[in-house]
Protein backbone atom coordinates (compact mmCIF):
# COMPACT_ATOMS: atom_id res chain seq x y z
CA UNK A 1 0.00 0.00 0.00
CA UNK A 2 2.78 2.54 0.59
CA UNK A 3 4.69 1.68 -2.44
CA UNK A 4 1.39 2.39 -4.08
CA UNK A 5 0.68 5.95 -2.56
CA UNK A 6 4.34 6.57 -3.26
CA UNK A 7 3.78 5.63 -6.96
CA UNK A 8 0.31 7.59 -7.14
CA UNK A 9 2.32 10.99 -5.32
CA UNK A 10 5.46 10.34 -7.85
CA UNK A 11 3.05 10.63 -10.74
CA UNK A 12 1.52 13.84 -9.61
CA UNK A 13 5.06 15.23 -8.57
CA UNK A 14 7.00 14.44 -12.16
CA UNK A 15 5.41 16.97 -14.28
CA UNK A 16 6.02 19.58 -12.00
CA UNK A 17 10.10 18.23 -11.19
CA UNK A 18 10.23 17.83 -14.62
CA UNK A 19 10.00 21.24 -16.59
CA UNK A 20 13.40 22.57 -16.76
CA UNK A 21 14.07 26.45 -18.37
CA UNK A 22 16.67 27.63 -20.25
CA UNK A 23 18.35 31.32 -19.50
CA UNK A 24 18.07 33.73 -23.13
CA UNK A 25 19.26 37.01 -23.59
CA UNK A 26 16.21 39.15 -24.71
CA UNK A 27 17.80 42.46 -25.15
CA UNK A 28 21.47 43.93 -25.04
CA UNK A 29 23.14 46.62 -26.19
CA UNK A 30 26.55 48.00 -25.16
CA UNK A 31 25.37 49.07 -21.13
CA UNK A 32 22.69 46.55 -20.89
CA UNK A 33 22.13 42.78 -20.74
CA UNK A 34 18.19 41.43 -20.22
CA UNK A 35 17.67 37.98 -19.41
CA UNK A 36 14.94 35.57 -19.16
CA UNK A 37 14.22 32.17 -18.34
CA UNK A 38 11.69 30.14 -21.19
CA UNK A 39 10.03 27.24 -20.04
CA UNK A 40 8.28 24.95 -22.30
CA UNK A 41 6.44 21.62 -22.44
CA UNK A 42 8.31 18.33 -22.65
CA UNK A 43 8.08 17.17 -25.68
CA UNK A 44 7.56 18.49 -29.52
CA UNK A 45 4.58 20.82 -29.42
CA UNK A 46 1.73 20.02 -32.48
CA UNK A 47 1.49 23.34 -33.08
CA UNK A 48 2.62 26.96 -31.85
CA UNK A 49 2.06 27.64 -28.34
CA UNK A 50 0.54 30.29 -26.50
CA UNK A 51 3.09 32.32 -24.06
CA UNK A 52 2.51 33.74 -20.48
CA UNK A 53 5.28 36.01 -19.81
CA UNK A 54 5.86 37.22 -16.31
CA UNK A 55 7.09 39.96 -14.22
CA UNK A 56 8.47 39.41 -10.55
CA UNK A 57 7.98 42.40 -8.13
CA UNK A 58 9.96 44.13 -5.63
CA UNK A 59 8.76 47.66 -5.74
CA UNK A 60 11.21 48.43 -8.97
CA UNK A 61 14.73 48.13 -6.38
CA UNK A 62 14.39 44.33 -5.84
CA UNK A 63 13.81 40.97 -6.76
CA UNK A 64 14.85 38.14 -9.59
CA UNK A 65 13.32 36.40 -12.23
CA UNK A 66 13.28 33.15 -10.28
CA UNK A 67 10.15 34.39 -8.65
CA UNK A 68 8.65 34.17 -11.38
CA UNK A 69 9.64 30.20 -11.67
CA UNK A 70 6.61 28.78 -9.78
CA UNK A 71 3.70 30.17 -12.20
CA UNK A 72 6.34 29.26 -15.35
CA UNK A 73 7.01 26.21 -14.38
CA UNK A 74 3.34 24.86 -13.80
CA UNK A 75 2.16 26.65 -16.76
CA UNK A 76 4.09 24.64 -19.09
CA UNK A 77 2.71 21.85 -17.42
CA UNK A 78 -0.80 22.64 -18.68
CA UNK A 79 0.52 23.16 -22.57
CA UNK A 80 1.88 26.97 -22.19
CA UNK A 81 5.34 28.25 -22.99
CA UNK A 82 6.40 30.89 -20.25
CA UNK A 83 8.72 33.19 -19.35
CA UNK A 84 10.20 35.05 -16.01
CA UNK A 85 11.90 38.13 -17.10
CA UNK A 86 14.73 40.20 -15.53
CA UNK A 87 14.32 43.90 -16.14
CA UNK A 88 16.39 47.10 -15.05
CA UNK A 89 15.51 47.75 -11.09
CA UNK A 90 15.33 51.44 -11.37
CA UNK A 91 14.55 52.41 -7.81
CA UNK A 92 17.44 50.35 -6.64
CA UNK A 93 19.16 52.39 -3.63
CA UNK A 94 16.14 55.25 -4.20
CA UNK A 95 12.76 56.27 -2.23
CA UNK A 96 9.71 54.33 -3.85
CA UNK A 97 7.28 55.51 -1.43
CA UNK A 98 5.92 59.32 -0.06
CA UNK A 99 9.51 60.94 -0.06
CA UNK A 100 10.74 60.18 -3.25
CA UNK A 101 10.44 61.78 -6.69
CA UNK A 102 7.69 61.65 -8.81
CA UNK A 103 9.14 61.19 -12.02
CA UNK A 104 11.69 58.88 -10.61
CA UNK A 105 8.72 56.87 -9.69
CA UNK A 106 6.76 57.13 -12.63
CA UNK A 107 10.25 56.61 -14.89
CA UNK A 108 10.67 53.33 -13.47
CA UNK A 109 7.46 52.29 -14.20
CA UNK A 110 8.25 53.48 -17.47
CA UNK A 111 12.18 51.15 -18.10
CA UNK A 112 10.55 48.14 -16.71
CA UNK A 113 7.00 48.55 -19.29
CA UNK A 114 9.57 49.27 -21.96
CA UNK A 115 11.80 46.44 -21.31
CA UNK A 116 8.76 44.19 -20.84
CA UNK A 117 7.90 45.13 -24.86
CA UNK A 118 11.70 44.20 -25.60
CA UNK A 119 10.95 40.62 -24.39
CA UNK A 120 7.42 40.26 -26.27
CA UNK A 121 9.24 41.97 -29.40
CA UNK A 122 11.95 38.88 -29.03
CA UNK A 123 9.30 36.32 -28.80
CA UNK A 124 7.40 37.79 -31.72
CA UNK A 125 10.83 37.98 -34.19
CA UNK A 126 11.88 34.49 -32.68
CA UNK A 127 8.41 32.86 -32.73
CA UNK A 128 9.82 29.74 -35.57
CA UNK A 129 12.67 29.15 -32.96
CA UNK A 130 10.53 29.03 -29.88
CA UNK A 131 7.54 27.32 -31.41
CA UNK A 132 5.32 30.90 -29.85
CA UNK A 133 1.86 32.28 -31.43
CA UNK A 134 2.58 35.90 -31.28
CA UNK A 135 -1.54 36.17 -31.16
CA UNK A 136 -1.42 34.10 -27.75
CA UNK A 137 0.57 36.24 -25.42
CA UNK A 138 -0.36 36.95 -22.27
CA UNK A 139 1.63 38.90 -19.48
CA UNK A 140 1.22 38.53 -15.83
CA UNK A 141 2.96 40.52 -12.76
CA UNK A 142 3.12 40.76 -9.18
CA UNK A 143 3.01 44.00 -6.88
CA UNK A 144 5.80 46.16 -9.23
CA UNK A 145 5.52 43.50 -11.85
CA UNK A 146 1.38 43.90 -12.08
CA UNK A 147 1.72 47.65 -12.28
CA UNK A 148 4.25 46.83 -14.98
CA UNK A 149 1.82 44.74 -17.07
CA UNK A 150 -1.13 47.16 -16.71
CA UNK A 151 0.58 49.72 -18.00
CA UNK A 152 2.79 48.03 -21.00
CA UNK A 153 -0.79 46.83 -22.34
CA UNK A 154 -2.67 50.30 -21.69
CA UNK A 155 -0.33 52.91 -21.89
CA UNK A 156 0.18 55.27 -24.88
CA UNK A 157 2.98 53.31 -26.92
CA UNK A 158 4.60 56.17 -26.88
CA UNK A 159 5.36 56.77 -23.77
CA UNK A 160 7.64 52.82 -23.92
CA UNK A 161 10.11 53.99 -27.11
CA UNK A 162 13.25 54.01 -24.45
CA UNK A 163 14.63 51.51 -26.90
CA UNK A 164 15.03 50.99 -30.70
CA UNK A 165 11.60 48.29 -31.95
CA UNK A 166 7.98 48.91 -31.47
CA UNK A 167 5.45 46.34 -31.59
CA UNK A 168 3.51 45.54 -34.89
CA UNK A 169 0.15 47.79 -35.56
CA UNK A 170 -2.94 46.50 -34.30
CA UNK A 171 -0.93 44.20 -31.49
CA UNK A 172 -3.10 43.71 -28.19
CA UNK A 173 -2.10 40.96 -25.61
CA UNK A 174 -4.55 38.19 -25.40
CA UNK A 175 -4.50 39.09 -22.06
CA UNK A 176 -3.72 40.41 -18.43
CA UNK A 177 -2.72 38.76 -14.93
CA UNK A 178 -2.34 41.17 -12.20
CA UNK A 179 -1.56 40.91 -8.77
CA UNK A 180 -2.14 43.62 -6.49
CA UNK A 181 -1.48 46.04 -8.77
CA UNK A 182 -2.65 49.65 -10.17
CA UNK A 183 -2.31 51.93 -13.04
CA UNK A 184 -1.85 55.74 -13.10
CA UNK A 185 -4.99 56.54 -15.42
CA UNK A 186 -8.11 54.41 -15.49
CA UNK A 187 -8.84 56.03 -18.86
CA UNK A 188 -6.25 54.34 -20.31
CA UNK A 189 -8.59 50.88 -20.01
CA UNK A 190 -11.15 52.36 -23.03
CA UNK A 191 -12.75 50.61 -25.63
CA UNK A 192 -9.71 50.90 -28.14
CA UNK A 193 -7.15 48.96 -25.45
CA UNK A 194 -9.92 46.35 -23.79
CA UNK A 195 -8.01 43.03 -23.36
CA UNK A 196 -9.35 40.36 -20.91
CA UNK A 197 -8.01 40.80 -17.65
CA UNK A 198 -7.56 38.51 -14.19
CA UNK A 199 -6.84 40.18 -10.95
CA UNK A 200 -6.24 39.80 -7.62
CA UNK A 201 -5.70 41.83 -4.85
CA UNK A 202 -6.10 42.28 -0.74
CA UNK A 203 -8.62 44.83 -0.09
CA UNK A 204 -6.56 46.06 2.92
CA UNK A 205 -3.63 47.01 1.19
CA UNK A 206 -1.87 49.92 2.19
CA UNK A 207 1.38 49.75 -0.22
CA UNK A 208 -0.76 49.74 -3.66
CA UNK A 209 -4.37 50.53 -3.57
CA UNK A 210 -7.05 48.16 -3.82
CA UNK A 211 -9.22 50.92 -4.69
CA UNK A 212 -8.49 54.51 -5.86
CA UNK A 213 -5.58 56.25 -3.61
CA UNK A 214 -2.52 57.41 -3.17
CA UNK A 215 0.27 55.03 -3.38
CA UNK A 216 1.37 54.33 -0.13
CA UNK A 217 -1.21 56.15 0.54
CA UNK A 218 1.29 59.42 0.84
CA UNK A 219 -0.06 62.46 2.27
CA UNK A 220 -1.13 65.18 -0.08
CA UNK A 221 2.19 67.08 -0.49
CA UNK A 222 4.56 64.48 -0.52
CA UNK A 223 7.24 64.42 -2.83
CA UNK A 224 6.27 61.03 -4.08
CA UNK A 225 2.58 61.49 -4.17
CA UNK A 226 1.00 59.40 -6.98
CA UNK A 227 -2.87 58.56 -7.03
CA UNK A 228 -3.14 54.95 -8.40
CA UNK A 229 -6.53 53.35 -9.70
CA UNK A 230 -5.98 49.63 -8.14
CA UNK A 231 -7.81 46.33 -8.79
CA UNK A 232 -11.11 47.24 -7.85
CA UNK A 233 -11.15 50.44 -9.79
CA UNK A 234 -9.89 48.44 -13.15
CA UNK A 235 -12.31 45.98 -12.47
CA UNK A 236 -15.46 48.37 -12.21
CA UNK A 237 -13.84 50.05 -15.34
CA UNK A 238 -13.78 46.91 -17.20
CA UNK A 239 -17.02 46.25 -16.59
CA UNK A 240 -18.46 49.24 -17.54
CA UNK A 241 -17.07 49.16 -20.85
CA UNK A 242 -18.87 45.44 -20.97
CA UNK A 243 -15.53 43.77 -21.02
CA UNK A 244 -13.88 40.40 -19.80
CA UNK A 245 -12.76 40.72 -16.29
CA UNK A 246 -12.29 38.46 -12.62
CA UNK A 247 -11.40 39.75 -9.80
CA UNK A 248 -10.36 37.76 -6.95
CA UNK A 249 -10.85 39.76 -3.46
CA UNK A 250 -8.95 38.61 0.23
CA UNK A 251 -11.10 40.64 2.01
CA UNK A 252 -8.88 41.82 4.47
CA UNK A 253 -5.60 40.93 2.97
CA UNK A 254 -2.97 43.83 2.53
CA UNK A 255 0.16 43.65 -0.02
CA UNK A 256 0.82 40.30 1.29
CA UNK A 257 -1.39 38.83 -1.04
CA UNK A 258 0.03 40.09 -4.36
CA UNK A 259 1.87 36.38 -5.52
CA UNK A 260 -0.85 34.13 -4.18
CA UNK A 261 -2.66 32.96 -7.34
CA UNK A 262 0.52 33.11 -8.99
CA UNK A 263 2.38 30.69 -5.94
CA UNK A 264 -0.56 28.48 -4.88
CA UNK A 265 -3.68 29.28 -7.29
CA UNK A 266 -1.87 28.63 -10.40
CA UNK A 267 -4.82 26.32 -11.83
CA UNK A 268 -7.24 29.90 -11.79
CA UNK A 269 -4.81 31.56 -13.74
CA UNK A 270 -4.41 28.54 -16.75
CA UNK A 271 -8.28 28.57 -16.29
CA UNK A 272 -8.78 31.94 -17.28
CA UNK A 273 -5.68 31.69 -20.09
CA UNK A 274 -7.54 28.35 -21.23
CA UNK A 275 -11.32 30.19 -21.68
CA UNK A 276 -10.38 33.42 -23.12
CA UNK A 277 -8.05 31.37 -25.75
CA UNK A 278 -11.83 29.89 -26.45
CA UNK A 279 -13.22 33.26 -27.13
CA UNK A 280 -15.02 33.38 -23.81
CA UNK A 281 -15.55 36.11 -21.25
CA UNK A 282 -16.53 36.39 -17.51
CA UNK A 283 -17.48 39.02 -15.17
CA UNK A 284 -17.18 37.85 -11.84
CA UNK A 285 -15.72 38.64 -8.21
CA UNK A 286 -15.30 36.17 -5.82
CA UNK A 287 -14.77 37.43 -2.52
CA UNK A 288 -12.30 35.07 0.14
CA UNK A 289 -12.51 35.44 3.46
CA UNK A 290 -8.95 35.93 4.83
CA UNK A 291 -9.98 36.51 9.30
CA UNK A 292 -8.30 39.85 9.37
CA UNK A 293 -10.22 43.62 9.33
CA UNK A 294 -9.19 46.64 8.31
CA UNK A 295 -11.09 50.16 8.02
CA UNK A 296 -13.03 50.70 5.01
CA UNK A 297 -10.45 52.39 2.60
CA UNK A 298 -12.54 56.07 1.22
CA UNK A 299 -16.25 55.27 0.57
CA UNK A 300 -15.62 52.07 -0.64
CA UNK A 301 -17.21 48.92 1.02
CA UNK A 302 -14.96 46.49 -0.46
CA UNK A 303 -15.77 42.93 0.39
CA UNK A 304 -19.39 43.34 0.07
C-alpha cells in the first residue's frame, strides 16, 4: 500500500520536477544585458504555443526572475510556454514611497513597461525558434511587476520607445494577470485597449491601492505622491465598458497577497488563459474570506 501511494504521489510530482528552463538574452546593447528564463512543455509541441510572460515584483529596487519560476514552471505543465523576465531595477538604492520623486517613480514604471515590450518583441521575431503564437501572449505581474503589465498593455505606446523596436500595428495581448497592482490613469482601459483581464488583490492594502488612492497612501504634499486606480477600480472600469474581467478579493488581505494565485492558485490563472483562448468572457468577483479587518479604505465597502 505505501509503495502504491508513493507511486500515485510520484506521478503527480513528475510533471512539475520535470520542466526545466533555459536562460536567453532578450535584449542587449553595449550598457545593458536582459535575461529571461523560457520554459516549455516536454516534448515536440503540435502546433505553436501560447506564451505567459511574467514579471516578478519588488517595488522596482528588488527581486529576480526566479520568482517568477513557480507560475512558469506549472504553466508549461498545462501546454503553455512561459517566461520570467529580468528587467532594469530602477529604484534600486532610491525612495519608492511618499519621499521620493515623482518622475523617478513614474520613470521606473516606465524602463521596466519598456523592457517588458523588448521581451514580447523577441518572442514575436523568434516565434519559428521558440515554437510561440505571437496572437497568444499573455503577461502577468506581481506588486511592481502587475503595475508593470497594466501599463505596457494600456499605456500610450509612446510613452515605452526608451529603446530601438515597437510592436507591430494593431498588437493587443490576449490578455492580463495582475496581482495587487494599479495603473496611473483608469482612462487608459477604453474601448480601443480592452483586453481580458484577471486580478487579484487584498482589499486592505496599504502599499498599492485596492481601490483609488494614493500610493502608499502618501499624504497630499509628498514628494512622491502618486494617485493609483488599483484592482477594484480596473475591475469596475472593465465592466463598464462590458468587457472580460475576474477579480479575486482577500477581504482583508494587505500587499501580502500580491503572488498568491501566482504561488498556490496557479490552476485559476491557466483557467482563465484556457477560456479566453476559447473566445469566452466572464465578469465575476469572488470574494475570500482571509480573518483579518481593516477600516473601510474612502467610501468604498470592499468585500461586500
Amino acid at each position: 500500500m505505501k509503495k502504491l501511494l508513493a507511486l500515485i504521489l510520484l506521478l503527480f510530482v513528475l510533471p512539475l520536477q520535470a520542466q526545466e528552463y533555459k536562460t536567453i538574452t532578450y535584449f542587449a546593447n553595449d550598457t545593458l544585458k536582459l535575461e529571461l528564463d523560457l520554459f516549455l512543455p516536454k516534448g515536440k509541441p503540435s502546433g505553436k504555443l501560447p506564451l505567459l510572460i511574467h514579471v516578478h515584483g519588488g517595488g522596482f529596487a528588488g527581486g529576480e526572475r526566479k520568482n517568477g519560476h513557480h507560475i512558469c514552471s506549472y504553466a508549461a505543465t498545462k501546454g503553455y510556454a512561459a517566461a520570467s523576465i529580468s528587467y532594469s531595477l530602477y529604484m534600486k538604492g532610491k525612495n519608492f514611497s511618499c519621499g521620493g520623486i515623482l518622475p523617478e517613480k513614474i520613470k521606473a514604471i516606465q524602463i521596466a513597461a519598456n523592457q517588458l515590450q523588448q521581451a514580447v518583441l523577441f518572442f514575436i521575431n523568434n516565434n519559428d525558434t521558440y515554437s510561440i503564437d505571437p496572437s497568444k501572449i499573455f503577461i502577468s505581474g506581481s506588486s511592481a511587476g502587475a503595475e508593470t503589465v497594466l501599463h505596457a498593455a494600456f499605456w500610450d505606446k509612446a510613452m515605452m520607445q526608451l529603446y530601438p523596436g515597437r510592436l507591430p500595428d494593431g498588437f493587443k495581448y490576449a490578455g492580463i494577470i495582475s496581482g495587487a497592482g494599479a495603473i496611473m490613469d483608469i482612462n487608459l482601459i477604453n474601448k480601443n485597449t480592452l483586453v481580458p483581464v484577471l486580478l487579484f488583490h487584498g482589499s486592505c492594502d496599504r502599499t498599492v491601492p485596492y481601490g483609488t488612492a494614493a500610493h502608499h497612501y502618501c499624504p497630499t504634499g509628498s514628494s512622491g505622491w502618486l494617485i493609483l486606480f488599483g484592482s477594484y477600480s480596473i475591475y469596475n472600469q472593465i465592466i463598464s465598458l462590458n468587457g472580460s474581467t475576474r477579480l479575486v478579493t482577500y477581504c482583508g488581505g494587505g500587499h501580502d497577497y500580491s503572488d498568491t494565485l501566482f504561488a498556490k492558485g496557479q490552476q485559476t490563472i491557466i483557467d482563465f488563459m484556457d477560456l479566453t483562448l476559447k473566445g469566452g468572457r466572464e465578469q465575476s468577483h469572488t470574494v475570500i474570506a482571509t480573518g483579518k479587518n481593516c477600516e473601510a479604505n474612502g467610501n468604498y465597502k470592499f468585500c461586500n
